[in-house]
C-alpha atoms as a PDB file:
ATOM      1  CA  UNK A   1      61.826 176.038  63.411  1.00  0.00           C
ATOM      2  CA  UNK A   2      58.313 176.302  63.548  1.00  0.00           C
ATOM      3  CA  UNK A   3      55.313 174.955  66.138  1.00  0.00           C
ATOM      4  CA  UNK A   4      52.566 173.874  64.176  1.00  0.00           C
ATOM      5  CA  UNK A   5      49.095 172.875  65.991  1.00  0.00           C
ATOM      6  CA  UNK A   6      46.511 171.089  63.800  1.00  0.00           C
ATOM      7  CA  UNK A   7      43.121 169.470  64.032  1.00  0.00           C
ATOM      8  CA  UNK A   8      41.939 166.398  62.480  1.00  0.00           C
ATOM      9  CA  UNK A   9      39.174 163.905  62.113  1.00  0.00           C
ATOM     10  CA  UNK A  10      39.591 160.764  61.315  1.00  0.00           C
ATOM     11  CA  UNK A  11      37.169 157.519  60.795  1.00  0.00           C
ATOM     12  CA  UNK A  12      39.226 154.795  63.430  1.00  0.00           C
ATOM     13  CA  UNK A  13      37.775 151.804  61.998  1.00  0.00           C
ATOM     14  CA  UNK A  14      40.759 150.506  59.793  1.00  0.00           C
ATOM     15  CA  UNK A  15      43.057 151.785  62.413  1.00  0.00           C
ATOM     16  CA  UNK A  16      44.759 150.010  65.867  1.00  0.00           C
ATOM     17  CA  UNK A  17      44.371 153.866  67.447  1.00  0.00           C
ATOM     18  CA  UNK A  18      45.466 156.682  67.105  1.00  0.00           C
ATOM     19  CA  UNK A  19      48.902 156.440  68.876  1.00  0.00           C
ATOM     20  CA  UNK A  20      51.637 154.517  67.410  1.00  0.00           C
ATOM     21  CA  UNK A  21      52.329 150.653  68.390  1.00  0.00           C
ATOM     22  CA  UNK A  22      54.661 148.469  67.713  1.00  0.00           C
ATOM     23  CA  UNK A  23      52.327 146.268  65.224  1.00  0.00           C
ATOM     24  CA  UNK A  24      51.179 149.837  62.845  1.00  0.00           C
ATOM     25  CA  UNK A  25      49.011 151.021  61.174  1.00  0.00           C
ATOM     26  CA  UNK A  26      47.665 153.947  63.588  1.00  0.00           C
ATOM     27  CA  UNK A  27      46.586 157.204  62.256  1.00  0.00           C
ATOM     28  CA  UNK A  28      49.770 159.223  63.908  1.00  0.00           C
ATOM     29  CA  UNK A  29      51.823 156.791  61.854  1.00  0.00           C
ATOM     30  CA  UNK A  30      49.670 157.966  58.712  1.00  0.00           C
ATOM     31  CA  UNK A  31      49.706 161.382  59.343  1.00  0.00           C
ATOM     32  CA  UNK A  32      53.481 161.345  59.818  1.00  0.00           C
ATOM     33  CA  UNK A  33      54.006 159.517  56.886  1.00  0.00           C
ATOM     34  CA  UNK A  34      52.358 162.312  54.838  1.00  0.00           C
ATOM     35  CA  UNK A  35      54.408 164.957  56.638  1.00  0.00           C
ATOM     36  CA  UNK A  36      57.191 163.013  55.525  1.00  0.00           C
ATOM     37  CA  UNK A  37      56.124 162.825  51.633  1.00  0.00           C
ATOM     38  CA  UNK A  38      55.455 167.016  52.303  1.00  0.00           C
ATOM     39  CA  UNK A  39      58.652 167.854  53.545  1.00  0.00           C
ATOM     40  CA  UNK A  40      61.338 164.855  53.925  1.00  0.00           C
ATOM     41  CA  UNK A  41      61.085 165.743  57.577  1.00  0.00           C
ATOM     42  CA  UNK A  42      60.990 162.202  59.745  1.00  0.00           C
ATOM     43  CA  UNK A  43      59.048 163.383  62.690  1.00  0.00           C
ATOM     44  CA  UNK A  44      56.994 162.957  65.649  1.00  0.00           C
ATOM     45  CA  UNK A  45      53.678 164.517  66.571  1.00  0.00           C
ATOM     46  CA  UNK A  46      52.018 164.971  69.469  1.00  0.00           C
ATOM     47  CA  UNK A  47      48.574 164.588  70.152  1.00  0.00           C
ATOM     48  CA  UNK A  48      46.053 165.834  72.684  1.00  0.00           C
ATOM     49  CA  UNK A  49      45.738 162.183  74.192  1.00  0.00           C
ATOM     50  CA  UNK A  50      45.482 158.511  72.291  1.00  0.00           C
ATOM     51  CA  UNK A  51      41.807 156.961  71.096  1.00  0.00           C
ATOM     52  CA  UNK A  52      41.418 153.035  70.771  1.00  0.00           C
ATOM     53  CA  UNK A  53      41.212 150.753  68.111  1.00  0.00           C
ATOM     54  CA  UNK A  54      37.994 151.439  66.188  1.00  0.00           C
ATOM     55  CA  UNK A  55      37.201 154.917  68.239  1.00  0.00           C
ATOM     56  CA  UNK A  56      37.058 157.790  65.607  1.00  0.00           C
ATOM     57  CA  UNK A  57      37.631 161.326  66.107  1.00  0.00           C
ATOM     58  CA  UNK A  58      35.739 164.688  65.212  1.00  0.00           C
ATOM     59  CA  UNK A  59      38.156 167.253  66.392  1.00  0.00           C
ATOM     60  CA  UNK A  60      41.619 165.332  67.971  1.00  0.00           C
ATOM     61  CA  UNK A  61      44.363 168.058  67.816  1.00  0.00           C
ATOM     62  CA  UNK A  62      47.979 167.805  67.447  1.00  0.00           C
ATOM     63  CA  UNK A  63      51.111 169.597  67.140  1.00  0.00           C
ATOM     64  CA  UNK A  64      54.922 169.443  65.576  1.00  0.00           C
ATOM     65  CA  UNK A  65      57.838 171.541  64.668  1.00  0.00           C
ATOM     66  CA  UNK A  66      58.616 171.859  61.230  1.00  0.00           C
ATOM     67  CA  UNK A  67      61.596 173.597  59.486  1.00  0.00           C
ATOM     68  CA  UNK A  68      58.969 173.902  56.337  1.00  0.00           C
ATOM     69  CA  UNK A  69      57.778 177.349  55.122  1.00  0.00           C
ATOM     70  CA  UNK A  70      54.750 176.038  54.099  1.00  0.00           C
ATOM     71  CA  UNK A  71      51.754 179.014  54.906  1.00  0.00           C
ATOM     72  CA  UNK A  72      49.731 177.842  57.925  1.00  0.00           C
ATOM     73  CA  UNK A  73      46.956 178.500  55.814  1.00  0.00           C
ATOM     74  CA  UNK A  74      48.546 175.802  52.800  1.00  0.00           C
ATOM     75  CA  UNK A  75      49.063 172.888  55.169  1.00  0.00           C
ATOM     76  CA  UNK A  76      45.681 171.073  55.495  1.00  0.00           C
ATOM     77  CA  UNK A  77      45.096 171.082  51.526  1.00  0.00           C
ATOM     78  CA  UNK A  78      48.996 169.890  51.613  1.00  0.00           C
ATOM     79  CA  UNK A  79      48.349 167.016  53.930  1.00  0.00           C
ATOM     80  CA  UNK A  80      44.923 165.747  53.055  1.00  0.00           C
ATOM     81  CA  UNK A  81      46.436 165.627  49.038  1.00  0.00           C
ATOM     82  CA  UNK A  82      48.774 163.134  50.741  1.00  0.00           C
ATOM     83  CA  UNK A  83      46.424 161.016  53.101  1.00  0.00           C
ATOM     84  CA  UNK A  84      43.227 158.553  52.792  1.00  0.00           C
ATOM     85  CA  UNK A  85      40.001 159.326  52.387  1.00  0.00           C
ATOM     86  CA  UNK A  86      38.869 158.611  56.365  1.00  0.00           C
ATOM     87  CA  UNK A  87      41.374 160.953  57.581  1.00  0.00           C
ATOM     88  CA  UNK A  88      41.019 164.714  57.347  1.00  0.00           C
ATOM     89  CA  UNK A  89      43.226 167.927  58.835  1.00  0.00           C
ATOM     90  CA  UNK A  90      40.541 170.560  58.927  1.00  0.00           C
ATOM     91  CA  UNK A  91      42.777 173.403  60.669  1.00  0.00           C
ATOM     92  CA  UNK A  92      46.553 174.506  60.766  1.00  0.00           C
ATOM     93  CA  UNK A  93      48.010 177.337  62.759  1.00  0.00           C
ATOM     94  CA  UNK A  94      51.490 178.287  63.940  1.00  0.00           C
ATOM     95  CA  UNK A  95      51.471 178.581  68.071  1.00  0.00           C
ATOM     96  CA  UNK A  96      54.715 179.319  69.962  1.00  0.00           C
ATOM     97  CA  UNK A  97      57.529 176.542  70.439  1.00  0.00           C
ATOM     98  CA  UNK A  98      56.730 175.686  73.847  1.00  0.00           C
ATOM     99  CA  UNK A  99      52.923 174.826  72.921  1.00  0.00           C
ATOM    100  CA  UNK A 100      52.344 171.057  73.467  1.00  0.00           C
ATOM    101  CA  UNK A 101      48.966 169.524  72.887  1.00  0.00           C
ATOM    102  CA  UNK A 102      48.436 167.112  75.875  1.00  0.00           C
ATOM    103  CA  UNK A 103      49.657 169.480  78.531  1.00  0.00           C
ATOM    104  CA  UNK A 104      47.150 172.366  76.832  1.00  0.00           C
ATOM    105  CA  UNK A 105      44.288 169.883  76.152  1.00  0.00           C
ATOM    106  CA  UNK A 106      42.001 171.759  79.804  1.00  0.00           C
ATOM    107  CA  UNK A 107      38.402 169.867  78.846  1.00  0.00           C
ATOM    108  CA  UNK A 108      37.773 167.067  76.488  1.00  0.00           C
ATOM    109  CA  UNK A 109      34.157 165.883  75.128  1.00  0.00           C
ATOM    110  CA  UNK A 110      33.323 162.682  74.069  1.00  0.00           C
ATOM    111  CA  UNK A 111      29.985 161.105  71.980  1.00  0.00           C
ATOM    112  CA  UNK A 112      28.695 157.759  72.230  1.00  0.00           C
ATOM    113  CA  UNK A 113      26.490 156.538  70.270  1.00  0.00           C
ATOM    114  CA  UNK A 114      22.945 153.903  70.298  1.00  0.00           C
ATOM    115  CA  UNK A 115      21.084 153.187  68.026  1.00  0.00           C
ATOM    116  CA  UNK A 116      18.046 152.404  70.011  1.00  0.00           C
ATOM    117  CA  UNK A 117      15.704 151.856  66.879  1.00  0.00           C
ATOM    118  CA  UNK A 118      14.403 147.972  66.281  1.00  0.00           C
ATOM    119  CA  UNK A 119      16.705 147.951  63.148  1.00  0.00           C
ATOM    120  CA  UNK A 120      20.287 148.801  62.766  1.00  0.00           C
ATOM    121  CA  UNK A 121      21.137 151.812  60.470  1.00  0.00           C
ATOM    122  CA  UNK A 122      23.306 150.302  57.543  1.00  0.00           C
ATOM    123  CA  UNK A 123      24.240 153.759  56.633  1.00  0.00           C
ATOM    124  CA  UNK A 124      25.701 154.327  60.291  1.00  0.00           C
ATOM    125  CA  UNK A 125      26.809 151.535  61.079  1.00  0.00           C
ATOM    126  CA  UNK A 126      30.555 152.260  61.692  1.00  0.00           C
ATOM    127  CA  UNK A 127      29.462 154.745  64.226  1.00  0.00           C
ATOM    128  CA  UNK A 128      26.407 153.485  66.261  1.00  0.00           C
ATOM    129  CA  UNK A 129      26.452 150.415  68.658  1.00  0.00           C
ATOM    130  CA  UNK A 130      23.033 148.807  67.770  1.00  0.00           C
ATOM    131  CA  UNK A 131      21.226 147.935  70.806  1.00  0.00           C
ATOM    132  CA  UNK A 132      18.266 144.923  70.252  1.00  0.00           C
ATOM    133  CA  UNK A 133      16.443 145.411  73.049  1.00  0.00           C
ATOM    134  CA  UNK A 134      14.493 148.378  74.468  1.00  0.00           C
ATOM    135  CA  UNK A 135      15.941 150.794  76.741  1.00  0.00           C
ATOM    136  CA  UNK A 136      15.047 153.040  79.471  1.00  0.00           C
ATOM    137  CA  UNK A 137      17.069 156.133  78.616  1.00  0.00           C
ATOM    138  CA  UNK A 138      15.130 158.290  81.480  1.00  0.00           C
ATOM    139  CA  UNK A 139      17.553 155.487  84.039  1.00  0.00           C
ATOM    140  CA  UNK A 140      20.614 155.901  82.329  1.00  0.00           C
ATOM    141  CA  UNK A 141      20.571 159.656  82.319  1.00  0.00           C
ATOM    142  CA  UNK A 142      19.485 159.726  85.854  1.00  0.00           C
ATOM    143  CA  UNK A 143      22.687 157.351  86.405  1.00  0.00           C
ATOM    144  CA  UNK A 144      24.943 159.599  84.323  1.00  0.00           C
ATOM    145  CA  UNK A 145      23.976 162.248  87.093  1.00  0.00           C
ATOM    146  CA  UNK A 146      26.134 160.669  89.351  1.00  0.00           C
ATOM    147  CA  UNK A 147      29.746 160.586  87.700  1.00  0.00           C
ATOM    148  CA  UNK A 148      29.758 164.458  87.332  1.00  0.00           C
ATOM    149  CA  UNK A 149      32.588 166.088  89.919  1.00  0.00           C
ATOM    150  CA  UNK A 150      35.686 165.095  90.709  1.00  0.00           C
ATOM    151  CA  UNK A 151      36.226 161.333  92.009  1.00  0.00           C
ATOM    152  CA  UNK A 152      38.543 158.706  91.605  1.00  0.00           C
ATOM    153  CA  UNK A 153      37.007 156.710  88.600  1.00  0.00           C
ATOM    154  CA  UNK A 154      39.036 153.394  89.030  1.00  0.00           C
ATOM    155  CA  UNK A 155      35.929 151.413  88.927  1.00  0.00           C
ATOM    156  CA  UNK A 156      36.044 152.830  85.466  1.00  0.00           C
ATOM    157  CA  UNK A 157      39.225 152.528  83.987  1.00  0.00           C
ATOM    158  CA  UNK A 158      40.563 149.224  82.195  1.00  0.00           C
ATOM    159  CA  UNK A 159      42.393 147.052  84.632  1.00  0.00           C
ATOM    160  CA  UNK A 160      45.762 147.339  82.287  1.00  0.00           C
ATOM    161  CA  UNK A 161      45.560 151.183  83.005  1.00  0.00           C
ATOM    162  CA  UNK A 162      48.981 152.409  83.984  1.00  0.00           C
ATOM    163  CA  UNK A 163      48.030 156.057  85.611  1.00  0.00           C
ATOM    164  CA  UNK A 164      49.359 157.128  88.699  1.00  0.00           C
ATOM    165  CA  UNK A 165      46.137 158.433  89.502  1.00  0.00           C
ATOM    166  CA  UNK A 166      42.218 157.659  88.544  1.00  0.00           C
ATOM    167  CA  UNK A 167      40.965 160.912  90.140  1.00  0.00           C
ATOM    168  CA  UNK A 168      39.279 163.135  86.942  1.00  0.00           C
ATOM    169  CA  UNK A 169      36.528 165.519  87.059  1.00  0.00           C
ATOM    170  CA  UNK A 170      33.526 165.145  84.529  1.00  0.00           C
ATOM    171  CA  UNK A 171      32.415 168.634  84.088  1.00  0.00           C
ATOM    172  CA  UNK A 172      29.285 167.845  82.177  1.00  0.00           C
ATOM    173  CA  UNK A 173      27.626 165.055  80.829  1.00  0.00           C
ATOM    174  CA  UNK A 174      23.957 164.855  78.998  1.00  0.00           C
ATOM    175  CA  UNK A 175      22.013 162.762  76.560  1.00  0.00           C
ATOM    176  CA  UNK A 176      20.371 163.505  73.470  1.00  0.00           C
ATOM    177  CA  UNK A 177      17.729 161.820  71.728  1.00  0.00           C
ATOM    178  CA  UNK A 178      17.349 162.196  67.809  1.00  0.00           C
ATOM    179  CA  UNK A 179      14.138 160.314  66.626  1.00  0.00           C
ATOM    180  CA  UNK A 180      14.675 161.847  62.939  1.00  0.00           C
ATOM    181  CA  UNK A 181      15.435 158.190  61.058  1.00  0.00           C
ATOM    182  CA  UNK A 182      12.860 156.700  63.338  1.00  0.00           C
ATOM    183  CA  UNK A 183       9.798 154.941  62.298  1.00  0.00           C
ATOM    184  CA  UNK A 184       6.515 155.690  63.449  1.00  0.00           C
ATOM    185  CA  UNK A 185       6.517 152.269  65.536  1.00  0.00           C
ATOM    186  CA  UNK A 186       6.574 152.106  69.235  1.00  0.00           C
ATOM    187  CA  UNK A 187       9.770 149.957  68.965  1.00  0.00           C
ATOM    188  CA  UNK A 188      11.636 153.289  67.550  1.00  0.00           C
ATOM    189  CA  UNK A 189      13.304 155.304  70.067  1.00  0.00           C
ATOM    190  CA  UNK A 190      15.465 156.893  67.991  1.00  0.00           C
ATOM    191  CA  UNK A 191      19.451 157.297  68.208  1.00  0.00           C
ATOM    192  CA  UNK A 192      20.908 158.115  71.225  1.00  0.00           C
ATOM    193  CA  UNK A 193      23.583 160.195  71.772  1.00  0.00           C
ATOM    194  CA  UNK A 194      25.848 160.499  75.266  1.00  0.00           C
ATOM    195  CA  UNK A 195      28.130 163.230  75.932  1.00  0.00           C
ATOM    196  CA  UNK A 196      30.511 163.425  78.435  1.00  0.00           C
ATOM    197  CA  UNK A 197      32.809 166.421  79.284  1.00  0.00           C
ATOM    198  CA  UNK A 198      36.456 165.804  81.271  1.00  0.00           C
ATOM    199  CA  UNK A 199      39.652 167.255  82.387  1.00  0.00           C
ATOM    200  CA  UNK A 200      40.577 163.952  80.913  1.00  0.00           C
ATOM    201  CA  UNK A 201      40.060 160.045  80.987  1.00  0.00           C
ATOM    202  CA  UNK A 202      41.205 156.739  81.489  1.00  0.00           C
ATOM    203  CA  UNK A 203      42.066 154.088  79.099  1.00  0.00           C
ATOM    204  CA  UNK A 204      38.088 152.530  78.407  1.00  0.00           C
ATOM    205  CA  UNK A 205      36.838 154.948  80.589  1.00  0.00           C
ATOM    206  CA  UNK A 206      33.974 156.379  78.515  1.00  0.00           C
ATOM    207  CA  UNK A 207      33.514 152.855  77.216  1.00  0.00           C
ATOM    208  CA  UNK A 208      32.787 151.300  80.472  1.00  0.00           C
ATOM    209  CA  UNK A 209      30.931 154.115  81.715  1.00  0.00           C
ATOM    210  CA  UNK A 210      28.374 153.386  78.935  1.00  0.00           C
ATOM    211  CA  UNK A 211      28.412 149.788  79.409  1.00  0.00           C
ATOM    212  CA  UNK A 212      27.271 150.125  82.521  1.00  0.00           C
ATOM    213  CA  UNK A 213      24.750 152.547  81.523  1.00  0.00           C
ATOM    214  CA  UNK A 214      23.500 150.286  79.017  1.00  0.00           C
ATOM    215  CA  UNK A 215      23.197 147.301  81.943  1.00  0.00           C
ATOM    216  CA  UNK A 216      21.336 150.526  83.589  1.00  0.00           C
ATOM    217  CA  UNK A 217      18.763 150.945  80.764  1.00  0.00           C
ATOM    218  CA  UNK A 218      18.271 147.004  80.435  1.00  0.00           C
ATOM    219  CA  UNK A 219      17.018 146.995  84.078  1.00  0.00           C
ATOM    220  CA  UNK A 220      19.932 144.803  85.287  1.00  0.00           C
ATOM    221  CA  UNK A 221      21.371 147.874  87.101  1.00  0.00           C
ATOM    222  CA  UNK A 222      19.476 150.568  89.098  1.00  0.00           C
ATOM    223  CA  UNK A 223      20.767 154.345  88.100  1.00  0.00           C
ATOM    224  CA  UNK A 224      22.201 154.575  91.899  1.00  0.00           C
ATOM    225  CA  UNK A 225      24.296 151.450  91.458  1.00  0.00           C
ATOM    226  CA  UNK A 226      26.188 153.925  89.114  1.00  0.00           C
ATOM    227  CA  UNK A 227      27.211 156.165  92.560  1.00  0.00           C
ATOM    228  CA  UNK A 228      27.702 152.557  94.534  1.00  0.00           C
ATOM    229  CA  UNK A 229      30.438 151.404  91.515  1.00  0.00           C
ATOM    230  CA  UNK A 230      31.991 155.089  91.652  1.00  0.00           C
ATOM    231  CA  UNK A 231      32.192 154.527  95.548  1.00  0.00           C
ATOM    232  CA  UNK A 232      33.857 151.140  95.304  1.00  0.00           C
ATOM    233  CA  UNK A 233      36.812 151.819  93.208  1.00  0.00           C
ATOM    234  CA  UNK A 234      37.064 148.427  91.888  1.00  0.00           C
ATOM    235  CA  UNK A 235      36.807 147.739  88.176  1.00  0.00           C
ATOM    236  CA  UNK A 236      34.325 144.630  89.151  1.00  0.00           C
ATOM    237  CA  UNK A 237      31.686 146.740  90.501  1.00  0.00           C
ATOM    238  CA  UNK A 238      31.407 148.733  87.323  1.00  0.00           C
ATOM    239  CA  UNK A 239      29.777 147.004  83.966  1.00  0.00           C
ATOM    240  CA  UNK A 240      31.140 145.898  80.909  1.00  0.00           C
ATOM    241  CA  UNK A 241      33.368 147.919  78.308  1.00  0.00           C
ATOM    242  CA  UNK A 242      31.202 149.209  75.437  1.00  0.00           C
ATOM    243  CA  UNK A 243      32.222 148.766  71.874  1.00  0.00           C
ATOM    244  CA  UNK A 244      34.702 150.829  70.870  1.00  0.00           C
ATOM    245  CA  UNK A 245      32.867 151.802  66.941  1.00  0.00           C
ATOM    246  CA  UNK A 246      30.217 153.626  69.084  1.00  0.00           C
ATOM    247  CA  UNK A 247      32.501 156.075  70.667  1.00  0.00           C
ATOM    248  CA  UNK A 248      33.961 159.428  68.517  1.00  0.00           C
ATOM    249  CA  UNK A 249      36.105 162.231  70.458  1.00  0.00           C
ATOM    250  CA  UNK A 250      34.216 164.780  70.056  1.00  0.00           C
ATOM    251  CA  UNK A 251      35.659 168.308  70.584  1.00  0.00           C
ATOM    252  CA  UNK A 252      39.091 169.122  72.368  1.00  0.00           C
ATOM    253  CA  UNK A 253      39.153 172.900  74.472  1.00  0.00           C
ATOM    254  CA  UNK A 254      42.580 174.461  74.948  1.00  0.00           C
ATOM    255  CA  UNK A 255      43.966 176.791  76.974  1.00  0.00           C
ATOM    256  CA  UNK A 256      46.691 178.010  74.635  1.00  0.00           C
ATOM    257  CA  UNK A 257      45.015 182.011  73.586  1.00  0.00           C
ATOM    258  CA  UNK A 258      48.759 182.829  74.122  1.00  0.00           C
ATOM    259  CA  UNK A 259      50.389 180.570  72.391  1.00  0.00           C
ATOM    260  CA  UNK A 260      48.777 181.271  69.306  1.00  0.00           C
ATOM    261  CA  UNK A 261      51.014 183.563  66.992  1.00  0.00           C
ATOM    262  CA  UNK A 262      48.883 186.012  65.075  1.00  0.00           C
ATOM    263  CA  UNK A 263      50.012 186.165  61.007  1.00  0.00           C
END
């Protein structure tokens, strides 16, 4: 028996997530499917944490054990032969049997994406949330500033959340502004990118986080109303849940050097 961890990315927009639910069609049931064509093995894999309906992925990781003596090295050509075009595995290796991805999953990073331009990008527009009106991105980055730490971030967190406990720590969070596909027009203000940096977080929790930023940038929310939802602890006092095509989980960190098994 072997412990194999893997990373993938994966466009979510034909997907209902990435974890598997009772209705289908989730990326964990495609990727298991194509283990299954690779090896007859019927399996489970687990995953660093779940990502909505529509929320795509740059670097989720996963693992599985595997009685297949398939090269670690093999695997991702194996797989991706076997699955669509909008998912890809673009790293195998073999860690130690007691390796599980959530538990070793320290820091996670996630994007969000605006298109802030006048026009939306048809090119992007699986992976940008449009935004009509003009916003002031100097507010909503001086409202980000007050998430970072550890807090309880129920104000945050959809109301069907089921965790024992909203308290997470944002490490880092920071925007960036890329005005390459803008127009020389004072209604360009290019796209606008949000990362945010976590031991972990709640169902919607990025989402809502940047639908209140957006309310921020609108000028129906001051950047210090940000602190006063964070305070309350009541999902009312925060604003609305972004949509979900904007958001893309960026980068997982483990701490698993040991685990890994040198070939």
């Amino acid at each position: 028996m072997r412990n194999l961890l893997m990373r993938v990315s994966y466009d979510g927009t034909n997907y209902n997530g990435f974890q598997t639910q009772p209705d289908g069609n989730t990326v964990q049931d495609v990727i298991e499917q194509a283990i299954y064509g690779l090896t007859g093995e019927s399996l489970k894999i687990t995953a660093s944490g779940r990502t909505d309906a529509g929320v795509h992925a740059r670097g989720q990781i996963f693992n599985f054990c595997s009685v297949a003596m398939i090269p670690p090295e093999r695997w991702c050509s194996a797989l991706n032969s076997r699955l669509p075009s909008d998912i890809v595995v673009t790293d195998a290796q073999e860690v130690s049997l007691d390796f599980h991805s959530r538990r070793e999953a320290k820091r996670k990073t996630y994007r969000y994406t605006i298109n802030a331009n006048q026009f939306p990008d048809p090119f992007h527009l699986r992976y940008q949330f449009h935004h009509y009106g003009r916003l002031n991105v100097s507010a909503m980055e001086e409202g980000l500033k007050h998430l970072l730490g550890t807090h309880d971030y129920t104000s945050f967190a959809s109301r069907r959340s089921t965790k024992p406990s909203h308290v997470r720590t944002i490490y880092d969070a920071w925007m960036e502004v890329d005005t390459s596909m803008s127009r020389d027009h004072p209604r360009d203000q290019g796209v606008v990118h949000t990362y945010i940096t976590g031991s972990g977080f709640l169902q919607h929790m990025v989402r809502i986080i940047m639908g209140t930023l957006i309310e921020v940038g609108e000028g129906k929310r001051t950047p210090e109303s940000v602190r006063t939802a964070l305070i309350a602890q009541n999902r009312a006092a925060a604003g609305p849940t972004a949509v979900s095509h904007g958001l893309m989980l960026w980068d997982v960190e483990l701490d698993a050097a040991s685990y890994i098994i040198r070939t």
